[in-house]
Protein backbone atom coordinates (compact mmCIF):
# COMPACT_ATOMS: atom_id res chain seq x y z
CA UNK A 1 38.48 16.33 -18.15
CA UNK A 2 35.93 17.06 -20.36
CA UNK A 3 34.56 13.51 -20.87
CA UNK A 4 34.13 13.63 -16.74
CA UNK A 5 32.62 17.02 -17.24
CA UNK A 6 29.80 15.89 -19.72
CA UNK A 7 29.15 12.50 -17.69
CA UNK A 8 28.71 14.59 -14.60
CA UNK A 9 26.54 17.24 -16.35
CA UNK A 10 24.28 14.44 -17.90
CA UNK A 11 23.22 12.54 -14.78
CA UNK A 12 23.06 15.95 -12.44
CA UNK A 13 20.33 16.92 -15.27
CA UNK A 14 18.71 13.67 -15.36
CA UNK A 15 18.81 13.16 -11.78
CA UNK A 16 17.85 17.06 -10.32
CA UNK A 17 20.67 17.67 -9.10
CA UNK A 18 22.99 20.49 -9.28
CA UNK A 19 26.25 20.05 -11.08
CA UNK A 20 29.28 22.30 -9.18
CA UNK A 21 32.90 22.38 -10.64
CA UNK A 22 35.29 23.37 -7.84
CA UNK A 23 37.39 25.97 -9.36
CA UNK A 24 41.22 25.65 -8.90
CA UNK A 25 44.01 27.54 -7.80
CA UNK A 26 45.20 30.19 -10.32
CA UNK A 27 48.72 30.13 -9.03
CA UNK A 28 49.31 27.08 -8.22
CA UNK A 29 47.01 25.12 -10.77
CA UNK A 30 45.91 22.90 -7.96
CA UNK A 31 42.50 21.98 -6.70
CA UNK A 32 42.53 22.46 -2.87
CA UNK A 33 40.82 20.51 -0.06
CA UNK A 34 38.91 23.62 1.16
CA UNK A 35 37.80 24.20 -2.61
CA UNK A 36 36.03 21.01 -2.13
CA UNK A 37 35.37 21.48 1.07
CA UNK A 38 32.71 24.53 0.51
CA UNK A 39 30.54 22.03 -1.72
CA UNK A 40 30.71 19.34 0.26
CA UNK A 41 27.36 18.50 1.69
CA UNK A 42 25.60 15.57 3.87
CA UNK A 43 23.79 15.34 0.29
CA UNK A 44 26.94 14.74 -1.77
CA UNK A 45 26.51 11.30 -3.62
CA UNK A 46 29.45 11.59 -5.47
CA UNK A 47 32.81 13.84 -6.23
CA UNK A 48 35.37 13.61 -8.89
CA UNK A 49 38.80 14.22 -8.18
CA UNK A 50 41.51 14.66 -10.89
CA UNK A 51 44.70 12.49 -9.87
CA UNK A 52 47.15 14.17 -12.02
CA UNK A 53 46.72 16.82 -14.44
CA UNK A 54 47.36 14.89 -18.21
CA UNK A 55 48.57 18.24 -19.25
CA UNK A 56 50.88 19.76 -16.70
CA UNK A 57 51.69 16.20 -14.71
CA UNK A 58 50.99 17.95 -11.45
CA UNK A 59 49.48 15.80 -8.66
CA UNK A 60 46.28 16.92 -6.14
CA UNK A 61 46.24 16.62 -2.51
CA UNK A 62 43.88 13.53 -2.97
CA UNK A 63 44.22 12.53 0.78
CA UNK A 64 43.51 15.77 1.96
CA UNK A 65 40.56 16.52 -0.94
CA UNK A 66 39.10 13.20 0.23
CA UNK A 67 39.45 13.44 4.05
């Protein structure tokens, strides 16, 4: 969501750190676990994770993106 997006974009900037959007599944429209998975660092403070798309209603793997 966009007003994630900008939040996220703001305090990378003002922090130093980078700001990485994991890019979703063209077919499915799903984010995937291992999407998030490549990112994923012992330096990762913090990760947002879209329940449910508002636009298309479709649910992420949240257990499986969080594990």
């Amino acid at each position: 969501h966009p007003a994630s997006r900008s939040a996220a974009k703001h305090w990378a900037k003002a922090t130093n750190r980078p700001y990485i959007s994991v890019l979703h599944n063209q077919e499915t429209g799903a984010v995937e676990a291992a999407n998030y998975a490549a990112h994923v660092t012992p330096d990762t403070r913090v990760a947002t994770i879209l329940h449910t798309s508002p636009v298309t209603g479709m649910g992420m793997d949240v257990a499986a993106i969080s594990a």
